[in-house]
C-alpha atoms as a PDB file:
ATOM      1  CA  UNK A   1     128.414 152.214 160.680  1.00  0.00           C
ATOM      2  CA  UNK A   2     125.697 151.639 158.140  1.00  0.00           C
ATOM      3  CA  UNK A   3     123.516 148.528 158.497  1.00  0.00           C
ATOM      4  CA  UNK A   4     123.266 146.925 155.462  1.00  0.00           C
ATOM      5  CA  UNK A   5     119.902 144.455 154.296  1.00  0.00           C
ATOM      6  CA  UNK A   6     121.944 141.440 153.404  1.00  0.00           C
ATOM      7  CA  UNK A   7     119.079 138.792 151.171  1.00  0.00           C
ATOM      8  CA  UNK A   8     118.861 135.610 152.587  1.00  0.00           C
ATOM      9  CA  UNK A   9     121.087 132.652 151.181  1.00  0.00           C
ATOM     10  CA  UNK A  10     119.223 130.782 147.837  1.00  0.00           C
ATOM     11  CA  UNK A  11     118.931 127.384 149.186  1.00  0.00           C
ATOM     12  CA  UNK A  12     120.736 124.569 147.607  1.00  0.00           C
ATOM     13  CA  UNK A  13     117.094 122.671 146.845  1.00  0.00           C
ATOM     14  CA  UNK A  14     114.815 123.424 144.506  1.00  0.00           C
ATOM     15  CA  UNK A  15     111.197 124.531 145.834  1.00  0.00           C
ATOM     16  CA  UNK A  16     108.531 121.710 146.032  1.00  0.00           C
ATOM     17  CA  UNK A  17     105.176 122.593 145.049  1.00  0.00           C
ATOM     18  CA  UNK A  18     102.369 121.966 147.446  1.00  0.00           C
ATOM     19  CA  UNK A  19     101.466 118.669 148.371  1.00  0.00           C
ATOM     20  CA  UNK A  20      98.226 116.844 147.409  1.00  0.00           C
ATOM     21  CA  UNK A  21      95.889 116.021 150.062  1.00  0.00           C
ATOM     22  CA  UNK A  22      96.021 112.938 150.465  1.00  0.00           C
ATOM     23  CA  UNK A  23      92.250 112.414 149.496  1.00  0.00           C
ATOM     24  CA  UNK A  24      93.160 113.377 146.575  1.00  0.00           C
ATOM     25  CA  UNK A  25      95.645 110.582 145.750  1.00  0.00           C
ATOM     26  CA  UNK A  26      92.777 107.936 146.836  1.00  0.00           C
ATOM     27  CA  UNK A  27      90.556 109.190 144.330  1.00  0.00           C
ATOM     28  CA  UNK A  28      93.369 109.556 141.704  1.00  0.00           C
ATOM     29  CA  UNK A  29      94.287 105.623 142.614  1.00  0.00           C
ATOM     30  CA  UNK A  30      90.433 104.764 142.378  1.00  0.00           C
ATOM     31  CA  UNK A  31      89.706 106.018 139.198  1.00  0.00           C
ATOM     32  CA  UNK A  32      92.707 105.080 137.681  1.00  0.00           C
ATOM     33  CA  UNK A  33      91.268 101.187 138.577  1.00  0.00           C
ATOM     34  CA  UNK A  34      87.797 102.295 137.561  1.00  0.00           C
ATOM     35  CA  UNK A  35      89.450 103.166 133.804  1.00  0.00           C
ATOM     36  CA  UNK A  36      91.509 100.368 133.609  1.00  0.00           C
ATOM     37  CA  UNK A  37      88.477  97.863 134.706  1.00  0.00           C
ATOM     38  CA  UNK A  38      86.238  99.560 131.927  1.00  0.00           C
ATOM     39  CA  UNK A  39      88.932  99.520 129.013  1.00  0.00           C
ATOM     40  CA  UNK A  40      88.970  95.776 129.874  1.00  0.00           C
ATOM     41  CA  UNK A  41      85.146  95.249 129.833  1.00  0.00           C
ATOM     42  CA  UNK A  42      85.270  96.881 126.143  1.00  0.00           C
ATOM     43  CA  UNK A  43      87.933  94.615 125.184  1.00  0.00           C
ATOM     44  CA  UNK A  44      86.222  91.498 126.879  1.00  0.00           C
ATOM     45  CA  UNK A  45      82.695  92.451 125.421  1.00  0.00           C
ATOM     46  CA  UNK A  46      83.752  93.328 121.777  1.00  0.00           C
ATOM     47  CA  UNK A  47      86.026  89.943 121.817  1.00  0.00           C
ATOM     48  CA  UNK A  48      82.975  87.938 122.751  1.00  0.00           C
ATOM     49  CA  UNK A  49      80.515  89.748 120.511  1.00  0.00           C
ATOM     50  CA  UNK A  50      82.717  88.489 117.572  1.00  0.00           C
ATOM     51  CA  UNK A  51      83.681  84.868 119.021  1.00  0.00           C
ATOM     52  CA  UNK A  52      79.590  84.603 119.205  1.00  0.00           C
ATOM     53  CA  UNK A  53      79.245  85.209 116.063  1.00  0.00           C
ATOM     54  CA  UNK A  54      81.792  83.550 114.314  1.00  0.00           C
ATOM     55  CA  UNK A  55      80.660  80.402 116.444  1.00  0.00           C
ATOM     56  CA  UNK A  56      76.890  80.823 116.084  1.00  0.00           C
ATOM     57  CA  UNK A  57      76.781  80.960 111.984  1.00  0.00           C
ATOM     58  CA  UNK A  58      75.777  77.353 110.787  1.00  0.00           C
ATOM     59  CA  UNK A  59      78.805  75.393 109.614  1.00  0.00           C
ATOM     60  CA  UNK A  60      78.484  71.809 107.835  1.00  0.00           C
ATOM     61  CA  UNK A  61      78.128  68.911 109.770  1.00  0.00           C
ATOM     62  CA  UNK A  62      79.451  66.328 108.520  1.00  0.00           C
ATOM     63  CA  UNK A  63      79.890  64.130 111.919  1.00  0.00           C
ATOM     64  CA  UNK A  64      76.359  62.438 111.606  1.00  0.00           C
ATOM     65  CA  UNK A  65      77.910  59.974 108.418  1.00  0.00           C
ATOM     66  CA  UNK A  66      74.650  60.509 106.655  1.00  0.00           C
ATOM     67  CA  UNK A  67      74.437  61.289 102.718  1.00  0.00           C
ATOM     68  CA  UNK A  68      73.106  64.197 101.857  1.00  0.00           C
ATOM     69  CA  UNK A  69      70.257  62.039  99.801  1.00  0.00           C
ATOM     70  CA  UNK A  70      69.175  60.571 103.387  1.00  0.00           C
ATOM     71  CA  UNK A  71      69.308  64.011 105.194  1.00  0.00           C
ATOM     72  CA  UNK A  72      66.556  65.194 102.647  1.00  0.00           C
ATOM     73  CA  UNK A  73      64.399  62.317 102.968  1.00  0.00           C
ATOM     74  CA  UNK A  74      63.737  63.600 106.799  1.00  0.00           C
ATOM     75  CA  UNK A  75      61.993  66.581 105.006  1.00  0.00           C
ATOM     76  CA  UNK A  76      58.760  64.211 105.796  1.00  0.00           C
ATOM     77  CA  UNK A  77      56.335  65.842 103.472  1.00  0.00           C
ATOM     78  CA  UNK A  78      53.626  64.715 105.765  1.00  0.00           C
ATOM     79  CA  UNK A  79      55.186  67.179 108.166  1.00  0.00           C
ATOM     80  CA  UNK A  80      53.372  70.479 109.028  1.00  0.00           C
ATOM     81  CA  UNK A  81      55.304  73.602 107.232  1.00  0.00           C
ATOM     82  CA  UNK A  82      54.652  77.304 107.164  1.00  0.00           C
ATOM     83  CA  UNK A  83      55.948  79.155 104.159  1.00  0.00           C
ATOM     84  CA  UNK A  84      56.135  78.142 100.435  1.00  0.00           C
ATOM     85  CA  UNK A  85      56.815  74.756  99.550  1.00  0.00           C
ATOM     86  CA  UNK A  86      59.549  75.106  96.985  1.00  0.00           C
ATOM     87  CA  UNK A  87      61.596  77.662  98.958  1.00  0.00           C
ATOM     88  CA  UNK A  88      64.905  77.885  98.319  1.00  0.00           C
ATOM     89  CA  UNK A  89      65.829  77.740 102.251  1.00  0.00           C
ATOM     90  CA  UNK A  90      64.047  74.803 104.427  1.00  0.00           C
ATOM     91  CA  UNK A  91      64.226  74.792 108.206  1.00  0.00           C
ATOM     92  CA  UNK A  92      64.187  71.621 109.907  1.00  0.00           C
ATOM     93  CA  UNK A  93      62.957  71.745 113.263  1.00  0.00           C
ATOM     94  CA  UNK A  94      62.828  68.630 115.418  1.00  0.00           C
ATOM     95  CA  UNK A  95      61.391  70.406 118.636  1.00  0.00           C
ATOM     96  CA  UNK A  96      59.600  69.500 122.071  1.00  0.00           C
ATOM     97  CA  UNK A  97      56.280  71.311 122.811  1.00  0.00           C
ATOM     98  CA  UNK A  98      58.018  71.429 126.791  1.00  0.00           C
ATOM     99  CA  UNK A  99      61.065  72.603 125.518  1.00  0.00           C
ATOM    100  CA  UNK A 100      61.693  75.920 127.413  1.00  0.00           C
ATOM    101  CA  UNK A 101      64.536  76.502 124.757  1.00  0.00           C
ATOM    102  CA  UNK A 102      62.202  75.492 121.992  1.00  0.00           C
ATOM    103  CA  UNK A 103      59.155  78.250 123.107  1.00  0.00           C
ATOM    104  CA  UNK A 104      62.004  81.078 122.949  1.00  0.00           C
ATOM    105  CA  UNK A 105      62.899  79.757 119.338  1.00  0.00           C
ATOM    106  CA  UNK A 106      59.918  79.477 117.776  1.00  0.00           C
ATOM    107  CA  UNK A 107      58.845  82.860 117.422  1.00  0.00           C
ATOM    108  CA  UNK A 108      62.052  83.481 115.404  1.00  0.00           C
ATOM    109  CA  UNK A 109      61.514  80.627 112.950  1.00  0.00           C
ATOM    110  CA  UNK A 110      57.655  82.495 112.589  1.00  0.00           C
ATOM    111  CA  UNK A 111      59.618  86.134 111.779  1.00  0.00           C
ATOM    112  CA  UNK A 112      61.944  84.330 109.179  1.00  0.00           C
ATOM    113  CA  UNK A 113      58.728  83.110 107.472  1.00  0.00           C
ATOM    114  CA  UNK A 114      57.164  86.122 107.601  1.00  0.00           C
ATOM    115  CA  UNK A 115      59.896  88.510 106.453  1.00  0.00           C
ATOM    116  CA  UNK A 116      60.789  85.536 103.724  1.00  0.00           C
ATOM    117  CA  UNK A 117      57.775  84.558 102.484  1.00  0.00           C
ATOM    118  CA  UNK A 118      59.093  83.070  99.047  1.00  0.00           C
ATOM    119  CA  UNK A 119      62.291  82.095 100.326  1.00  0.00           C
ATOM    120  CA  UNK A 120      62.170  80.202 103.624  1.00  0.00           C
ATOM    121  CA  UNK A 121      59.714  77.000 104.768  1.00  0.00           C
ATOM    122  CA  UNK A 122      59.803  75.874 107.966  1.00  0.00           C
ATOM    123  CA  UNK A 123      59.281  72.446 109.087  1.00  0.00           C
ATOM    124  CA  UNK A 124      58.362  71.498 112.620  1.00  0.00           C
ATOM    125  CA  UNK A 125      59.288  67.927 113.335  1.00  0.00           C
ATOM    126  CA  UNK A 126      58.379  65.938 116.934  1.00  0.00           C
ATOM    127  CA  UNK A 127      61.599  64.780 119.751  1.00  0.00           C
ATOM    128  CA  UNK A 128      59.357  64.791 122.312  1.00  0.00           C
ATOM    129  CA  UNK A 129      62.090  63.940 125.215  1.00  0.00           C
ATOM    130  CA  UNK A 130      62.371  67.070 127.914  1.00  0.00           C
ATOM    131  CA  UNK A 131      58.580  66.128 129.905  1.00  0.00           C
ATOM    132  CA  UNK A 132      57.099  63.214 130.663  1.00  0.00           C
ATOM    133  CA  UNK A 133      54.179  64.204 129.036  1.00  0.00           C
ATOM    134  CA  UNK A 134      55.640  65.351 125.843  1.00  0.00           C
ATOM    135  CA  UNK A 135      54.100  62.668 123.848  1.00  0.00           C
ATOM    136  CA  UNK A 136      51.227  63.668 124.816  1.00  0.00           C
ATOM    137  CA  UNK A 137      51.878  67.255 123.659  1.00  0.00           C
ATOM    138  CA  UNK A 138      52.976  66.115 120.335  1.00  0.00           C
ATOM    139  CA  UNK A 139      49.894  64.195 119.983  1.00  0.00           C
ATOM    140  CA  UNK A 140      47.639  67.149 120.898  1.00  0.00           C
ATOM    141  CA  UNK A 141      49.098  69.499 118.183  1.00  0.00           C
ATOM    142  CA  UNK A 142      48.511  66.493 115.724  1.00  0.00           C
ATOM    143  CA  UNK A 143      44.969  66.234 116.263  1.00  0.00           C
ATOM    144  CA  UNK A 144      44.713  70.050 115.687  1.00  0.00           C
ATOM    145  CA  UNK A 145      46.379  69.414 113.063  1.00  0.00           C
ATOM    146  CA  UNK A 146      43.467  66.941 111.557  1.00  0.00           C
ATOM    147  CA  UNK A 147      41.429  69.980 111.891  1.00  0.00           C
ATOM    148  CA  UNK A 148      43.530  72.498 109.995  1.00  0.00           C
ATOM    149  CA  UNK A 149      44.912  73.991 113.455  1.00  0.00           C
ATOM    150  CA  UNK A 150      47.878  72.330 113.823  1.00  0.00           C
ATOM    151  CA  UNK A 151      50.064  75.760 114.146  1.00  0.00           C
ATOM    152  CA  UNK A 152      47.704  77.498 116.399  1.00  0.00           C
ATOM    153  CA  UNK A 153      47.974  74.765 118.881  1.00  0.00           C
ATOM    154  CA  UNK A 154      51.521  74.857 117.926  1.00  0.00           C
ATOM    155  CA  UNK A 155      51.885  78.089 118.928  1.00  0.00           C
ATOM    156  CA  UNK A 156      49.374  77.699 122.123  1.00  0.00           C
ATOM    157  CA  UNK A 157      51.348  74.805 123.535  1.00  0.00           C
ATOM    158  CA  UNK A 158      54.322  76.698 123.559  1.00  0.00           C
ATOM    159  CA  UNK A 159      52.650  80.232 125.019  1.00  0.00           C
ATOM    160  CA  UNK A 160      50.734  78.223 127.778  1.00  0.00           C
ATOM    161  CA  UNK A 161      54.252  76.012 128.606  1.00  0.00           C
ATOM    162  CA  UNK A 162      54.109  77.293 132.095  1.00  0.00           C
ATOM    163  CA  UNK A 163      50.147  76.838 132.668  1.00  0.00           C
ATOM    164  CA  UNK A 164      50.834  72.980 131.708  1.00  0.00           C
ATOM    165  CA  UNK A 165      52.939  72.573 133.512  1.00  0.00           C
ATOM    166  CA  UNK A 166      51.337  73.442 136.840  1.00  0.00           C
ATOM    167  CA  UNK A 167      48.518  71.785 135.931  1.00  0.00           C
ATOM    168  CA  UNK A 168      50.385  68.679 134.368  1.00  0.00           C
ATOM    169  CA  UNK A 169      48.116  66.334 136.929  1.00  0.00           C
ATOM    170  CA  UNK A 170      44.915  67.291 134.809  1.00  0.00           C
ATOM    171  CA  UNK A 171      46.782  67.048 131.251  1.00  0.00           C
ATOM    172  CA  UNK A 172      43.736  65.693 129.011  1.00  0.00           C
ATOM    173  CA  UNK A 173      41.198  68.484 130.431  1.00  0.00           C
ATOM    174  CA  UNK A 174      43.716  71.469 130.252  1.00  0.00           C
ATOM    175  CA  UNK A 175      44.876  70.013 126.389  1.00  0.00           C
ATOM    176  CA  UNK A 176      40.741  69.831 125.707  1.00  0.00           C
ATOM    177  CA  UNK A 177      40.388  73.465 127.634  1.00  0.00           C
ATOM    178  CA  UNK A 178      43.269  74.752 124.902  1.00  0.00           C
ATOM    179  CA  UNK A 179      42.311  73.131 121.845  1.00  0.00           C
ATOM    180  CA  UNK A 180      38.743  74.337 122.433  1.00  0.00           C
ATOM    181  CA  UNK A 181      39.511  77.769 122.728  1.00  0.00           C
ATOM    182  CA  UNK A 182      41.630  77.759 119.316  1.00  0.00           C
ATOM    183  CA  UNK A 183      38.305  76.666 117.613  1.00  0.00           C
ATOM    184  CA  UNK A 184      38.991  72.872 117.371  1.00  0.00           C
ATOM    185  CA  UNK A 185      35.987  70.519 117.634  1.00  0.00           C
ATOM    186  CA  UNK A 186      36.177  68.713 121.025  1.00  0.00           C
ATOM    187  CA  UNK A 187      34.612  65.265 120.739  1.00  0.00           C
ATOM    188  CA  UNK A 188      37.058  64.863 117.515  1.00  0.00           C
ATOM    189  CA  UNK A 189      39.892  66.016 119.400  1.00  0.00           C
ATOM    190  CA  UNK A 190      39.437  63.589 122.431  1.00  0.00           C
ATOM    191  CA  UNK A 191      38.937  60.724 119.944  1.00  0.00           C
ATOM    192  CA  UNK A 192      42.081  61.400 118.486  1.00  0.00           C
ATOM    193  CA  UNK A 193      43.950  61.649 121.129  1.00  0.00           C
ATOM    194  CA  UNK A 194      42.617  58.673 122.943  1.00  0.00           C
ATOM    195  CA  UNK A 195      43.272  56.262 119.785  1.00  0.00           C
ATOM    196  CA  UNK A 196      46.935  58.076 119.825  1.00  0.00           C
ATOM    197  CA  UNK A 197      46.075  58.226 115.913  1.00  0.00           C
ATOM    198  CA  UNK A 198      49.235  59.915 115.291  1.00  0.00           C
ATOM    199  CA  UNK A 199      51.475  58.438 117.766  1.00  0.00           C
ATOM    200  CA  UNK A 200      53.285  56.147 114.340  1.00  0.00           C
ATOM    201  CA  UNK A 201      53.939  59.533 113.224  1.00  0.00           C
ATOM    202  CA  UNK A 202      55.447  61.045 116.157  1.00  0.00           C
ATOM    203  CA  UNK A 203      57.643  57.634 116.788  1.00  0.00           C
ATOM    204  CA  UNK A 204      59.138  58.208 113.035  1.00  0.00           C
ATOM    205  CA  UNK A 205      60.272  61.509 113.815  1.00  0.00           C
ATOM    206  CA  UNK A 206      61.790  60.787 116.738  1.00  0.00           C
ATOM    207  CA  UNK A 207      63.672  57.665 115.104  1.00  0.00           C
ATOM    208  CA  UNK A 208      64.821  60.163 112.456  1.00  0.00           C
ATOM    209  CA  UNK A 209      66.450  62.046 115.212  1.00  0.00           C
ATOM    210  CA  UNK A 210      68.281  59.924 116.641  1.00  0.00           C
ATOM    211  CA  UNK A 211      69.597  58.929 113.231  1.00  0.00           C
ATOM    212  CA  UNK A 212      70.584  62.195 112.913  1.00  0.00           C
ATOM    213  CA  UNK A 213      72.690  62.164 116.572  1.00  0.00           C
ATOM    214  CA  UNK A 214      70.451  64.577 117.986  1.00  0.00           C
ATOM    215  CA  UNK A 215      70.852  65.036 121.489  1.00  0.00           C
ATOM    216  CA  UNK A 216      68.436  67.819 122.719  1.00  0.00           C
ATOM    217  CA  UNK A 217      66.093  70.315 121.566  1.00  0.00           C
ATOM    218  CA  UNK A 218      65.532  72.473 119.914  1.00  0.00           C
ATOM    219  CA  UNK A 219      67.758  70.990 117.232  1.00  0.00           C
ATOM    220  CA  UNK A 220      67.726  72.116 113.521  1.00  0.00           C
ATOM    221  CA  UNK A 221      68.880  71.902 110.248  1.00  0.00           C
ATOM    222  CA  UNK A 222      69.209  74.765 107.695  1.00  0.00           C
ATOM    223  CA  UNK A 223      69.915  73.216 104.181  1.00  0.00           C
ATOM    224  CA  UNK A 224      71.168  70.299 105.368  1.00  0.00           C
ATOM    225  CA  UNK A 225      73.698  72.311 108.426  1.00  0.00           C
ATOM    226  CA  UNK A 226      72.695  71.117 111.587  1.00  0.00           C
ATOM    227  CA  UNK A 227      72.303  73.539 114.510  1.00  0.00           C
ATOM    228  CA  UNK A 228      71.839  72.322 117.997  1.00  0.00           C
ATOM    229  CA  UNK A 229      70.023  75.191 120.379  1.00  0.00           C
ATOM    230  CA  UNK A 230      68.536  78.302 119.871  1.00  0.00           C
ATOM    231  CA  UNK A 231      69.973  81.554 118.511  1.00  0.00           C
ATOM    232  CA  UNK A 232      69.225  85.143 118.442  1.00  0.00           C
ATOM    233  CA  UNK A 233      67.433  86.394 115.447  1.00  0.00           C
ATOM    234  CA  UNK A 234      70.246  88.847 114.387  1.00  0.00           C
ATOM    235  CA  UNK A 235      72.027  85.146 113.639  1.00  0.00           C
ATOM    236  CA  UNK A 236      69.457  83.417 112.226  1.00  0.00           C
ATOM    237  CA  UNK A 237      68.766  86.620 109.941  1.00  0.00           C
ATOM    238  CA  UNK A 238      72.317  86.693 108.994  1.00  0.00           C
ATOM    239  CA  UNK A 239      72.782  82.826 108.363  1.00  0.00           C
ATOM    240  CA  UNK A 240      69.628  83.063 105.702  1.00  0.00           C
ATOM    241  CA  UNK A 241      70.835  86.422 103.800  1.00  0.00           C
ATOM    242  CA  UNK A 242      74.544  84.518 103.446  1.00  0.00           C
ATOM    243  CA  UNK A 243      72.564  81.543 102.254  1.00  0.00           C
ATOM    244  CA  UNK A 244      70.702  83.800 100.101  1.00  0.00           C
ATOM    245  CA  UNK A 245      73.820  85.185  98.597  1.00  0.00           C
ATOM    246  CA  UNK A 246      75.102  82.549  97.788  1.00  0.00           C
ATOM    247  CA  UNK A 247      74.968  81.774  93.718  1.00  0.00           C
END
């Protein structure tokens, strides 16, 4: 008898392709949290980018219940100002030389004068609250001020915050030590500040701000809109070009 090769039955189930080791799965499972956690970072990051701005642009405040009229009288033109007088955009600063908050602001408020020379003034105005020795702050950038260096000890006070600070029990020789080295004449200085000559001055503006609900510093008001805090410059720029484009 012949032998016949019979083929093996076909089996009922279909073939399975090689499995996966299973380290494989884990770093399928992984990245496919890693993706999802990223997608939701861009989603979370682009949402907040355009809540900040929409929230950060200066809006009318009406909440104060002052008139307009008033508002403008607190444009003290006895108050120190970079930029041209008759700009079309006036900053309002009421600000605190130990105002951590006010020392990161202020270099903005310099760069809108500077790229908007004919367009933007800038007025800094005294709410000398955050120190104890505040006041006494104010009082030395006034009596610059007598001497026509009222914005470089403006600008001193705020870079040498932290050096004040630590040295806060020796205030009248480390204001002297600054306002020396900015060119100011000494024995002038100290007389000024020990007959608090502009201490009236400094009491108005800070009367002003409370009229005007202020409740911390830096606080300021763009054409009348009141801001509270500071901003990036990207906003600031953008508030004065929409202000600008305005007929």
């Amino acid at each position: 008898m012949d032998n016949q090769f019979s083929p093996p039955p076909t089996s009922p189930f279909p073939s399975q392709p090689p499995r996966k080791p299973w380290w494989v799965k884990i770093l399928l499972i992984i990245g496919g949290i890693l993706l999802s956690i990223f997608v939701a970072f861009i989603f979370l990051a682009i949402d907040a980018y355009r809540q900040f701005n929409q929230t950060n642009i200066p809006q009318p405040n009406n909440q104060t219940g002052l008139s307009q009229e008033f508002i403008q009288t607190l444009d003290n033109p006895t108050s120190p100002y970079l930029g041209k007088k008759d700009a079309r955009i006036a900053i309002i600063e009421f600000g605190d030389f130990g105002c951590p908050s006010c020392k990161n602001f202020y270099p903005k408020l310099k760069r809108a004068v500077q790229e908007y020379p004919e367009k933007v003034r800038v007025v800094f105005r005294d709410f000398p609250v955050i120190q104890e020795f505040s006041p006494q702050l104010a009082l030395a950038a006034r009596c610059a001020g007598e001497q026509g260096l009222f914005w470089a000890m403006h600008d001193t006070l705020f870079d040498q915050q932290n050096y004040i600070y630590q040295n806060q029990q020796n205030l009248s020789s480390v204001l002297n030590e600054l306002a020396a080295k900015i060119g100011v004449e000494t024995n002038r200085f100290n007389q000024c500040m020990q007959q608090k000559k502009y201490l009236p001055s400094i009491q108005k503006d800070y009367q002003d701000g409370l009229k005007l609900d202020i409740k911390g510093t830096p606080t300021w008001f763009i054409n009348g809109y009141k801001v509270s805090g500071d901003v990036p410059w990207t906003v600031l720029k953008k508030t004065i070009e929409e202000i600008l484009n305005r007929k």
